[in-house]
Protein backbone atom coordinates (compact mmCIF):
# COMPACT_ATOMS: atom_id res chain seq x y z
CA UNK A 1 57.28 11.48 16.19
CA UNK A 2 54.94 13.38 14.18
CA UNK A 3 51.14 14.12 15.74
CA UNK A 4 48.65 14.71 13.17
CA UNK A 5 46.18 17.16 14.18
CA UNK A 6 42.54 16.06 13.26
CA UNK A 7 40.15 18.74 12.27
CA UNK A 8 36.19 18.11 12.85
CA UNK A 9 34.28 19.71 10.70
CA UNK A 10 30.57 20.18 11.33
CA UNK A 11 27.82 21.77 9.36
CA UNK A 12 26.62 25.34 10.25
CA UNK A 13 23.19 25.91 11.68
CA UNK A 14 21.24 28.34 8.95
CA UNK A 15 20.66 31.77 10.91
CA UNK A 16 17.07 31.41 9.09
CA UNK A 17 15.11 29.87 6.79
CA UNK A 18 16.46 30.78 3.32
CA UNK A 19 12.94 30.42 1.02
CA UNK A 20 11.99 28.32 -1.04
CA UNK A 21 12.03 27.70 -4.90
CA UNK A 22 8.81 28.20 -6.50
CA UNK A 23 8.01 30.90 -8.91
CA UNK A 24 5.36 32.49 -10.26
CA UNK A 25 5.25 30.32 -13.60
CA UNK A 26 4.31 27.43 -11.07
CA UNK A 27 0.34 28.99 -10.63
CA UNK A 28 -0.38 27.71 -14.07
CA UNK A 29 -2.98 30.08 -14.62
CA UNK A 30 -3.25 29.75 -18.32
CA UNK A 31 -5.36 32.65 -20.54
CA UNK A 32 -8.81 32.25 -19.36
CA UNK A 33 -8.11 34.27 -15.86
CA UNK A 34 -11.29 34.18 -13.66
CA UNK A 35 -12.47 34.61 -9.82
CA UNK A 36 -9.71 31.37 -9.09
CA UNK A 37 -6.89 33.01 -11.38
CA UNK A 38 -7.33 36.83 -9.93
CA UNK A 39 -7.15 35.10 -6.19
CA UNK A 40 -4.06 33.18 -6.87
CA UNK A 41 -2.50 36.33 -8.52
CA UNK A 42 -3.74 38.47 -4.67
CA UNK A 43 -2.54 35.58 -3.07
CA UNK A 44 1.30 35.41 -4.82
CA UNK A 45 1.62 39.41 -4.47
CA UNK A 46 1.05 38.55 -0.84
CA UNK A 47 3.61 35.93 -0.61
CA UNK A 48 6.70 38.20 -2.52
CA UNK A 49 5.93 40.38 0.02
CA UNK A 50 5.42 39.02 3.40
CA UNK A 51 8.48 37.52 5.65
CA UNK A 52 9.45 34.15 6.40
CA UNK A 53 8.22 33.93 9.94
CA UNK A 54 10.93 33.27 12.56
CA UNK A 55 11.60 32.87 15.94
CA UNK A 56 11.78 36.17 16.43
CA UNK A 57 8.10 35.85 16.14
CA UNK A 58 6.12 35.57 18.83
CA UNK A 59 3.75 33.16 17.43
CA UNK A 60 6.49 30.72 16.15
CA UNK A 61 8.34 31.25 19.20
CA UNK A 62 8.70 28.03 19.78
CA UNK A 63 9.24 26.45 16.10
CA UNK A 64 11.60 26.65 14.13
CA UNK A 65 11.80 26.09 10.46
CA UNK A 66 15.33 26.36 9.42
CA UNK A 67 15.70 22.46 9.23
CA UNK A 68 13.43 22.33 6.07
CA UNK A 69 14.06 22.21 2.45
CA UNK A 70 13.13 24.81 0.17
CA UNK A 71 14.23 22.53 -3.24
CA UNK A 72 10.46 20.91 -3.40
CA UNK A 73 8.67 20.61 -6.70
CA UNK A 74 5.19 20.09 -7.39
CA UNK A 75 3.66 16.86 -7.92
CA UNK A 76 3.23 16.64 -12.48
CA UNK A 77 0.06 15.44 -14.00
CA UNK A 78 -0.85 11.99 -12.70
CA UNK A 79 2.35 11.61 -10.50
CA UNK A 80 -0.01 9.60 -8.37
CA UNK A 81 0.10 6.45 -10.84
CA UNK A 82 3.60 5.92 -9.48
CA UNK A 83 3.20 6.55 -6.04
CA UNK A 84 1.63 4.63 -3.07
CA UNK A 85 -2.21 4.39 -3.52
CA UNK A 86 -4.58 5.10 -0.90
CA UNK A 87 -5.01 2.12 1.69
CA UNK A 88 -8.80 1.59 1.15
CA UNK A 89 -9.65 2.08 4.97
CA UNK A 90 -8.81 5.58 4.29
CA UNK A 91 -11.75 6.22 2.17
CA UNK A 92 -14.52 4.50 4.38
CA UNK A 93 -17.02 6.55 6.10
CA UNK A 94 -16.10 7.61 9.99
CA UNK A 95 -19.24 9.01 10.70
CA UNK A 96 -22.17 6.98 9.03
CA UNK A 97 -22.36 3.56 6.78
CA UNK A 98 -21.45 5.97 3.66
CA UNK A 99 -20.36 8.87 2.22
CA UNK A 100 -22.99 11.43 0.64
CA UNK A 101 -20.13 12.35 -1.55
CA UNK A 102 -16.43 11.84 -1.58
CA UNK A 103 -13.61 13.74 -3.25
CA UNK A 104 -10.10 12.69 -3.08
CA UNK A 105 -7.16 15.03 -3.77
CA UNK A 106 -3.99 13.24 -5.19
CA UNK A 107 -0.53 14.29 -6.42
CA UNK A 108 -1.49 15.75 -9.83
CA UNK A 109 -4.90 14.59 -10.30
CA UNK A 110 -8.48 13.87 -8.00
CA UNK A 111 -11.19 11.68 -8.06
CA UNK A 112 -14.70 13.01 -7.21
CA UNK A 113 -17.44 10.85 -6.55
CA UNK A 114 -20.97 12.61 -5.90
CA UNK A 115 -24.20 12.07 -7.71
CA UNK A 116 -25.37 16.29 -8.10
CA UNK A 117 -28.49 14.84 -10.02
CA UNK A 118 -29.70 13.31 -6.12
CA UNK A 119 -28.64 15.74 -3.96
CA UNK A 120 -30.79 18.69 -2.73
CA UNK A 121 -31.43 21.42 -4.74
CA UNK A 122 -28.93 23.83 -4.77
CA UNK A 123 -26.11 21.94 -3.17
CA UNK A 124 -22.85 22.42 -4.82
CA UNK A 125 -19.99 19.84 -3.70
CA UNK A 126 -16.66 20.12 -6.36
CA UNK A 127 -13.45 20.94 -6.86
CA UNK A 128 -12.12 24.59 -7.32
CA UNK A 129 -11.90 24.27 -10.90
CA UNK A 130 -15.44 23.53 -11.72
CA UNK A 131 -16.96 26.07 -9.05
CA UNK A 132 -14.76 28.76 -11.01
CA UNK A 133 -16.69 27.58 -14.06
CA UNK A 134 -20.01 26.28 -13.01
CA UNK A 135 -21.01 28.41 -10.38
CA UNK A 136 -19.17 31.70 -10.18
CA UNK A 137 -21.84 33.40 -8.00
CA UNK A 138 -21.70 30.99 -5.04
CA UNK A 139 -17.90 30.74 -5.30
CA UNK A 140 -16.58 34.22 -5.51
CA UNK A 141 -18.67 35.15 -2.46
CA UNK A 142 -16.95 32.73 -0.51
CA UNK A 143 -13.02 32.28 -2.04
CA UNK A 144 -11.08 33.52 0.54
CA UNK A 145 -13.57 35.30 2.55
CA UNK A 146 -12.71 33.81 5.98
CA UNK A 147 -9.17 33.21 5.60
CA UNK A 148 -7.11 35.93 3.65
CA UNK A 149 -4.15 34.85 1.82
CA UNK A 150 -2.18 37.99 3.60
CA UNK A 151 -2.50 36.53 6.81
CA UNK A 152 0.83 34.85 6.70
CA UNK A 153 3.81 33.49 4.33
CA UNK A 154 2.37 29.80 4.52
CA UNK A 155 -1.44 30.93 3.82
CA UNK A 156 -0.47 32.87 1.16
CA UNK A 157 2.06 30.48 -0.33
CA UNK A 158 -1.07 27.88 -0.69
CA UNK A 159 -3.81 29.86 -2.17
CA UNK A 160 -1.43 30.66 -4.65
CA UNK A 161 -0.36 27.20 -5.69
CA UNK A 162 -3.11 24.86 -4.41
CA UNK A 163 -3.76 22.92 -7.92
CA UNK A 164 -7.53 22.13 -6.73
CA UNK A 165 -9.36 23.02 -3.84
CA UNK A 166 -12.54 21.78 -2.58
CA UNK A 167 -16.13 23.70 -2.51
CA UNK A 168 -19.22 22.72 -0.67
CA UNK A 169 -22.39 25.23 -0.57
CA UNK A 170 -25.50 24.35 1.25
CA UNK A 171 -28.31 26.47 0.68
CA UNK A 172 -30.63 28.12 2.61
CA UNK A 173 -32.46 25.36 5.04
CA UNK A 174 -30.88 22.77 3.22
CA UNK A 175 -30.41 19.69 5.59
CA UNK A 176 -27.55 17.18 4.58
CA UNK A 177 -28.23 13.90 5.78
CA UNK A 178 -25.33 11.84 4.28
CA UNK A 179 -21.83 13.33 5.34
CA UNK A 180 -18.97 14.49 3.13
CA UNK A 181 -15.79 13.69 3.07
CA UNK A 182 -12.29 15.17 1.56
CA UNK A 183 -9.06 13.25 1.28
CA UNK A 184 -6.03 14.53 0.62
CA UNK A 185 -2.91 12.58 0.15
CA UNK A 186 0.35 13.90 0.27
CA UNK A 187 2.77 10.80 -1.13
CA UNK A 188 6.06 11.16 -2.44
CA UNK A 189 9.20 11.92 -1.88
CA UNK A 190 10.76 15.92 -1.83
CA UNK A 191 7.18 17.05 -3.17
CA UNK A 192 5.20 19.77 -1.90
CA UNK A 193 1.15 19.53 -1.83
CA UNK A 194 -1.06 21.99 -1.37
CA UNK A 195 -4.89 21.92 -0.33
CA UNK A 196 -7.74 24.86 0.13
CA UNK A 197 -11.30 23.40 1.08
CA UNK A 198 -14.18 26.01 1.45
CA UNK A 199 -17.36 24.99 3.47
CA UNK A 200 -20.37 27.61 2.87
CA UNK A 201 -23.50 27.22 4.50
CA UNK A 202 -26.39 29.88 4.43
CA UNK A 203 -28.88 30.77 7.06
CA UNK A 204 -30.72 27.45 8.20
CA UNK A 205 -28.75 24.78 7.05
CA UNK A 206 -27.03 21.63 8.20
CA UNK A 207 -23.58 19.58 7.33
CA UNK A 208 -21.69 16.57 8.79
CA UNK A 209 -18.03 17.09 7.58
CA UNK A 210 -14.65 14.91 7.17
CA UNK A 211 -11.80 16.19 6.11
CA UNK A 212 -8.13 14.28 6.51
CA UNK A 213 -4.87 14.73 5.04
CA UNK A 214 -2.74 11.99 5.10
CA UNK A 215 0.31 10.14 3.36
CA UNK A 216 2.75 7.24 3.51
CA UNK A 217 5.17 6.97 6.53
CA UNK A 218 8.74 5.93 6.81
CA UNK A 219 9.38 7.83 3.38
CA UNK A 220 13.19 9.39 3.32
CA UNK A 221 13.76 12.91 2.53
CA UNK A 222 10.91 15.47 3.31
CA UNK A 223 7.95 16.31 2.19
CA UNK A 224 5.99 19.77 2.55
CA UNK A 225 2.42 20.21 2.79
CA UNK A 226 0.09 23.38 3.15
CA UNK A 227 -2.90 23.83 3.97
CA UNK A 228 -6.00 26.31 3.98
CA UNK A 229 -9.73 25.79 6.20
CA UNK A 230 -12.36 28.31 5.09
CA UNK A 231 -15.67 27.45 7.26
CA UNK A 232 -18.47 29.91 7.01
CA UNK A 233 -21.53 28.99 9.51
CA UNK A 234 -24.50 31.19 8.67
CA UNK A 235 -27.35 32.42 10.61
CA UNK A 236 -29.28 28.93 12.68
CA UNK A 237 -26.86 26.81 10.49
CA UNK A 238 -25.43 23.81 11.69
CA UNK A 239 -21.82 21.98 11.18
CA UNK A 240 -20.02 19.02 12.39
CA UNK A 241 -16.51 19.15 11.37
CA UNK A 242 -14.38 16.42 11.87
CA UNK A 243 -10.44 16.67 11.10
CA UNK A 244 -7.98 14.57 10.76
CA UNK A 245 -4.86 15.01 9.94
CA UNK A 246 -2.50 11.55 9.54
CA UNK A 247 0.32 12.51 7.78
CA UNK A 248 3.88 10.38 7.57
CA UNK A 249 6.98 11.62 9.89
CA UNK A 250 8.48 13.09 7.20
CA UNK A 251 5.90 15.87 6.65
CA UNK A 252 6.46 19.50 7.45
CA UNK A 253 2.74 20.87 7.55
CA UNK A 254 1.47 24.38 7.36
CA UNK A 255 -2.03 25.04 8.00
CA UNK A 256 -4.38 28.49 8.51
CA UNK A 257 -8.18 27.43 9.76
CA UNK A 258 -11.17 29.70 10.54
CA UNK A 259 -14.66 29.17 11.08
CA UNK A 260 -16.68 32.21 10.83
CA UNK A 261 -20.53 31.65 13.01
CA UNK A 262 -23.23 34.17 12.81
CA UNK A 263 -26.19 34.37 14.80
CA UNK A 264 -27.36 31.26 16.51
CA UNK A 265 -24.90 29.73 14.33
CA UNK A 266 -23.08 25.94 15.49
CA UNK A 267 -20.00 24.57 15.21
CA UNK A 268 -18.31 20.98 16.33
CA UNK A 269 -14.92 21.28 15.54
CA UNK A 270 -13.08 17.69 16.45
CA UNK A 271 -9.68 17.79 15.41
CA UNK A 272 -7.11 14.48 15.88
CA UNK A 273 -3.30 15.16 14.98
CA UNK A 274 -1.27 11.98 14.61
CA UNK A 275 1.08 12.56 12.20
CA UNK A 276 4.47 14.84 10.76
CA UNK A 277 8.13 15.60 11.59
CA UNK A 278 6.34 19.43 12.29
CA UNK A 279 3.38 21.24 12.26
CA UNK A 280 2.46 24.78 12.67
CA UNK A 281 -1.60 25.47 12.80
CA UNK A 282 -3.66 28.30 13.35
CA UNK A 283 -7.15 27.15 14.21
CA UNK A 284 -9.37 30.21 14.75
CA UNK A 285 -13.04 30.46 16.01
CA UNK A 286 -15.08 33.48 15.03
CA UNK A 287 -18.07 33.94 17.01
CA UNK A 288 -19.77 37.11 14.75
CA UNK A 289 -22.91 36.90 15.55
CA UNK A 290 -25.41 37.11 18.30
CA UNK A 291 -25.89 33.50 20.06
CA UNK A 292 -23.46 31.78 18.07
CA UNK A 293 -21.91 28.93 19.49
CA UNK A 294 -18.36 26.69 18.80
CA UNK A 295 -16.89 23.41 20.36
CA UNK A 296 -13.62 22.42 19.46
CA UNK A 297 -12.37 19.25 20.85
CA UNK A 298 -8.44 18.38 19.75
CA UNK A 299 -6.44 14.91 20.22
CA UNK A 300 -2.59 14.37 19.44
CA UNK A 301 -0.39 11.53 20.41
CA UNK A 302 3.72 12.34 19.42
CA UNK A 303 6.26 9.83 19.16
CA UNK A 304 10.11 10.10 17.97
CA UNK A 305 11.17 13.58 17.48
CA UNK A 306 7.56 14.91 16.59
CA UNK A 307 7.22 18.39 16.65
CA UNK A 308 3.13 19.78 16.96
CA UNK A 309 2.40 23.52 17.29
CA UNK A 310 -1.16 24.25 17.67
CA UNK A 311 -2.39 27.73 17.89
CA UNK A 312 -5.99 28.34 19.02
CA UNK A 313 -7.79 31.64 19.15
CA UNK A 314 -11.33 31.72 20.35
CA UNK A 315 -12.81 35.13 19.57
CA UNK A 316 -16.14 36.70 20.58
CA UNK A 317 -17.02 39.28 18.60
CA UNK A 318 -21.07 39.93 19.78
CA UNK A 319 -23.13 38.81 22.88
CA UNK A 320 -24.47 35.83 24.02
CA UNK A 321 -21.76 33.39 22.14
CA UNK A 322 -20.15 30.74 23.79
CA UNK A 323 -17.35 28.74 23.06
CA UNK A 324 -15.70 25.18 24.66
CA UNK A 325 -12.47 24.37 23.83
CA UNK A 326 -10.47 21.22 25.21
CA UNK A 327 -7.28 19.69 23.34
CA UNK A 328 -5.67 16.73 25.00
CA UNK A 329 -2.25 14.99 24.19
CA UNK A 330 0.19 12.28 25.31
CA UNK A 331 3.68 12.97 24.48
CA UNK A 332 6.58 9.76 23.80
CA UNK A 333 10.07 10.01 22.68
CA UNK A 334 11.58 13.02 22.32
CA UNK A 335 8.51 14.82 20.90
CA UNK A 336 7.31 18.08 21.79
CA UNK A 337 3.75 19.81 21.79
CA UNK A 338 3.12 23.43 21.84
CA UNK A 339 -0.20 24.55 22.56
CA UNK A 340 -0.73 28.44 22.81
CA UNK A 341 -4.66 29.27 23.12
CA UNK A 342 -6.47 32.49 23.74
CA UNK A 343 -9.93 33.99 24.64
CA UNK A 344 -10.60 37.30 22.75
CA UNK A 345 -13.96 39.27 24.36
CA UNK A 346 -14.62 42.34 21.86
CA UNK A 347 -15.99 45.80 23.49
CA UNK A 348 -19.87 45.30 24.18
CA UNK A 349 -19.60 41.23 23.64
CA UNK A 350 -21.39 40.90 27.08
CA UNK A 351 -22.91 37.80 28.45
CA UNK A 352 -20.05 35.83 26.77
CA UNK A 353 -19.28 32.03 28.39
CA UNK A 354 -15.40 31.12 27.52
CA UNK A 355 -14.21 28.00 28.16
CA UNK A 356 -10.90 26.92 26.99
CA UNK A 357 -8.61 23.59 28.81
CA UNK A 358 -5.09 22.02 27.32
CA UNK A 359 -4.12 18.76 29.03
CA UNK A 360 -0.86 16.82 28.51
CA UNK A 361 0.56 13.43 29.29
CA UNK A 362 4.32 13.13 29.29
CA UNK A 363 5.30 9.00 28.81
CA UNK A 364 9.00 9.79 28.27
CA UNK A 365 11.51 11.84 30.35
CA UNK A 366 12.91 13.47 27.45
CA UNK A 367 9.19 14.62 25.77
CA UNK A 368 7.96 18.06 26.94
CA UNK A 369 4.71 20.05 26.35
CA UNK A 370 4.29 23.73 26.28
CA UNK A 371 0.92 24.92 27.49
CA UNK A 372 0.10 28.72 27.51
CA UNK A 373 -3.57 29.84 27.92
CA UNK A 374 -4.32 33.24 27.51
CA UNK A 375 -7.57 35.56 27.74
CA UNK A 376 -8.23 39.12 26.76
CA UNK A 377 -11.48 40.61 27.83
CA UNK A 378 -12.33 43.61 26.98
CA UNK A 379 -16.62 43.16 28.25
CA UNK A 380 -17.48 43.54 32.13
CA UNK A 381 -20.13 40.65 31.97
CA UNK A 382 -19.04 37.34 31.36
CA UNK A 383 -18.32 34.06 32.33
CA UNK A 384 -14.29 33.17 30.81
CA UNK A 385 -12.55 30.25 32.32
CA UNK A 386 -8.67 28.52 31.26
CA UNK A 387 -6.43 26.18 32.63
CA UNK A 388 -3.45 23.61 31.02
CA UNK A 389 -1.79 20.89 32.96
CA UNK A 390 1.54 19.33 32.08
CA UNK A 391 1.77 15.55 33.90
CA UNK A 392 3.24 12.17 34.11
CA UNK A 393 1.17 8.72 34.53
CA UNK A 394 0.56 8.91 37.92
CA UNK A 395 2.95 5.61 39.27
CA UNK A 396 0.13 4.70 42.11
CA UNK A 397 -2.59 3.94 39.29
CA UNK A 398 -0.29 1.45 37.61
CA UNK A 399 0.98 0.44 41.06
CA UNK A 400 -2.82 -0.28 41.52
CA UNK A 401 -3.36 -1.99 37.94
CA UNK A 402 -0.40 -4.71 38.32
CA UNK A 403 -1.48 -5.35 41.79
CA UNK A 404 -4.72 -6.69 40.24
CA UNK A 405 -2.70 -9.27 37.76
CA UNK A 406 -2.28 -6.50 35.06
CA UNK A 407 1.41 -6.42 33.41
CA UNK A 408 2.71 -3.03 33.38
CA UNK A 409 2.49 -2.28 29.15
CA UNK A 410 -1.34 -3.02 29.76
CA UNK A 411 -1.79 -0.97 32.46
CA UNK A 412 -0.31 2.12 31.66
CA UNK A 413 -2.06 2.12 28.20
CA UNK A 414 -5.44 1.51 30.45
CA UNK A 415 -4.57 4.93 32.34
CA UNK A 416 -3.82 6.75 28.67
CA UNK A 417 -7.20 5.57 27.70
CA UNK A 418 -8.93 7.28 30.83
CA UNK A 419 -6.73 10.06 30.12
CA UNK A 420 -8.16 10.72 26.86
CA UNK A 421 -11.45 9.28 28.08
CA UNK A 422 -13.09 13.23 28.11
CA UNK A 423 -12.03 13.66 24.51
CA UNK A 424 -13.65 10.32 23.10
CA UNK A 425 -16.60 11.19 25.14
CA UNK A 426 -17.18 14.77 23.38
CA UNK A 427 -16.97 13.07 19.85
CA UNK A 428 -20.67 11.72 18.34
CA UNK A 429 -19.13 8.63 15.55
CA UNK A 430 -17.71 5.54 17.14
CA UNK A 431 -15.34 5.42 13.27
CA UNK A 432 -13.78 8.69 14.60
CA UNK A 433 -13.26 7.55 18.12
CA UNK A 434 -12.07 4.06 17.28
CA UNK A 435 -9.41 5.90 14.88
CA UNK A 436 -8.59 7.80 17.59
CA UNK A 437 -8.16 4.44 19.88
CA UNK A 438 -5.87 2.64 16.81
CA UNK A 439 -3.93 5.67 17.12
CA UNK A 440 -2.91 4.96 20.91
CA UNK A 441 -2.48 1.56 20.31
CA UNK A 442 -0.14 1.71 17.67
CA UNK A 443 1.72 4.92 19.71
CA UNK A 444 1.95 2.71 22.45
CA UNK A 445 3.24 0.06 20.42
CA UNK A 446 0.41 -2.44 19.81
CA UNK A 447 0.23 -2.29 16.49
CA UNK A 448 1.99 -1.26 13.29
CA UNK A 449 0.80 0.39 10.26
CA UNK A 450 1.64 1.42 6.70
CA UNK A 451 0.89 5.15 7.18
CA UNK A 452 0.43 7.44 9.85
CA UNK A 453 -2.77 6.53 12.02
């Protein structure tokens, strides 16, 4: 008798990333050229020459992007009409009864809605295209002046292609009253989206801020989205920044953030991550002045095979500034967080008060959380503090919660609350903190939903 011999075949692992598609055609910069057209052309150099990143690299250590496509195209004109719309709880107002001004990003197209005519004088809140146009001044002296498009392959890669950024510039004093809020949304299947949004505001003035990217969930295939932050906090200004990002599990997301504070300068940074297969994002606090100041308060919940990578770096570049950061998150499934923050102190930045705290939840035995703090001080007098914790739900509080008549589902979801309790008490808008409370319910499995959060 004959044996037949039975060969398995499986695929081989990619030893890196092999690059994507897109060419230089794909900027669409037509004849005109301008501020927008000569930063896209910077931006593209940049990106021809700089390296996929790998885990060679110390900063993506710890993710690894050889599992994504590089065959995306970019959304056509109107490719929205035949995707999924918005879900209309998307575009309410978190933070007040309405929106000062709303402008929604979509696959090949946006819708802006803001009333110029009303608003203060001065204020400028549009898209890329008309800033380029309208008011060259203002926008030139802020396009890319916090985040440089050399600073890595994935910023570089979206200032060159983002179709239509967003541009808001408060003048001098100026006081905003109503908030503003950006939506992008990333639908569709194998497409690759691309966002910039610029916040400028001179000496004096004051902003409330939302910003979310979102899309679909339970989509097949993969879908790529990148993403640039430029937040420039001027001398006494003030700025409440609230961002959200709720994207579907298919979503690999690339993001570079800054805000840049001068003297006496503010900034509340609240940041809520529900969403994507994977996510890589720098997050970056520049404290340039004397007596600035910056909070940044973070949420994720992972389920499934999630993958978050958040990179903080809280830098003090003059004396007097302080800065407070906590990030919390519960893990489920076999998700993973990385969290990897440090506390920069520049030469003479004395009388400097650091805070920074990461604190993790594990629900499943097979999640896991990576939590590396990290300071470098290079000033003799000040006040720098860190820590990061890595737990379970502690069995003795739900032992103590079913004992009292409540059934175990109930009670461990009443410890993940208090968990998260110090997060939802640092944010100022019960919309934001009761999206953030949705967000555990359906993680825990409450609820169900037709996109991400």
């Amino acid at each position: 008798m004959t044996m037949k011999k039975v060969v398995t075949r499986t695929q081989r692992r990619r030893s890196q990333f092999e690059g994507f598609h897109f060419t230089r055609e794909m900027m669409g910069l037509g004849d005109d050229g301008g501020i927008l057209a000569d930063f896209r052309v910077r931006a593209w150099d940049a990106f021809e020459k700089l390296p996929y990143p790998t885990t060679k690299d110390e900063p993506w250590r710890r993710t690894d992007i050889r599992g994504l496509n590089n065959d995306f195209q970019l959304p056509v004109a109107e490719a929205y009409m035949d995707l999924p719309a918005i879900p209309e709880r998307l575009l309410k107002s978190l933070v007040s009864d309405q929106h000062g001004g709303q402008i929604t990003l979509l696959p090949g197209g946006m819708h802006k809605d803001f009333d110029a005519e009303s608003a203060p004088k001065g204020v400028i809140f549009t898209d890329f295209e008309t800033a380029s146009r309208q008011y060259p001044q203002a926008f030139g002296k802020a396009l890319g002046k916090v985040v440089d498009p050399t600073e890595g392959k994935f910023a570089a890669l979206t200032a060159a292609l983002t179709p239509n950024g967003v541009f808001v510039y408060v003048p001098r004093g100026v006081q905003i009253d109503q908030p503003l809020h950006s939506l992008v949304w990333a639908a569709g299947e194998d497409l690759a989206h691309f966002s910039h949004l610029i916040i400028w505001l001179e000496e004096g003035a004051s902003l409330t801020y939302v910003h979310e990217v979102a899309s679909p969930k339970d989509v097949p295939g993969q879908t790529l989205h990148g993403g640039l932050v430029e937040l420039y906090v001027g001398m006494g200004a003030n700025l409440r920044f609230v961002e959200l990002q709720s994207l579907g599990d298919n979503v690999w997301n690339f993001t570079h953030e800054r805000a840049h504070v001068e003297q006496d300068g503010n900034i509340d940074w609240i940041f809520g991550a529900i969403g994507t297969h994977l996510t890589k994002n720098f997050s970056d606090l520049d404290l340039a002045g004397n007596g600035a100041n910056g909070r940044m308060s973070g949420f994720y919940f992972t389920d499934g095979q999630q993958h978050l990578d958040h990179d903080t770096q809280q830098n003090h570049h003059a004396p007097h500034t302080t800065s407070d950061l906590l990030f919390k998150g519960a893990l489920k499934g076999e998700s993973r967080s990385v969290w990897q923050g440090m506390i920069y102190v520049a030469p003479g930045a004395q009388q400097t008060d650091g805070y920074q705290a990461n604190r993790n939840l594990i629900l499943s035995d097979r999640a896991r959380a990576d939590s590396i703090p990290g300071l470098e001080i290079l000033a003799d007098d000040v006040r720098c503090t860190h820590g990061a914790t890595v737990g379970k739900i502690d069995p003795e509080l739900v032992f103590y919660l079913r004992s009292r008549g409540i059934p175990n589902e109930q009670a461990e979801r009443l410890v993940v609350d208090g968990f998260f309790d110090p997060i939802m008490q640092r944010i100022p808008f019960d919309g934001v903190r009761e999206r953030f409370q949705e967000a555990i319910l359906e993680k825990m499995g409450g609820t169900t939903s037709s996109f991400a959060v």
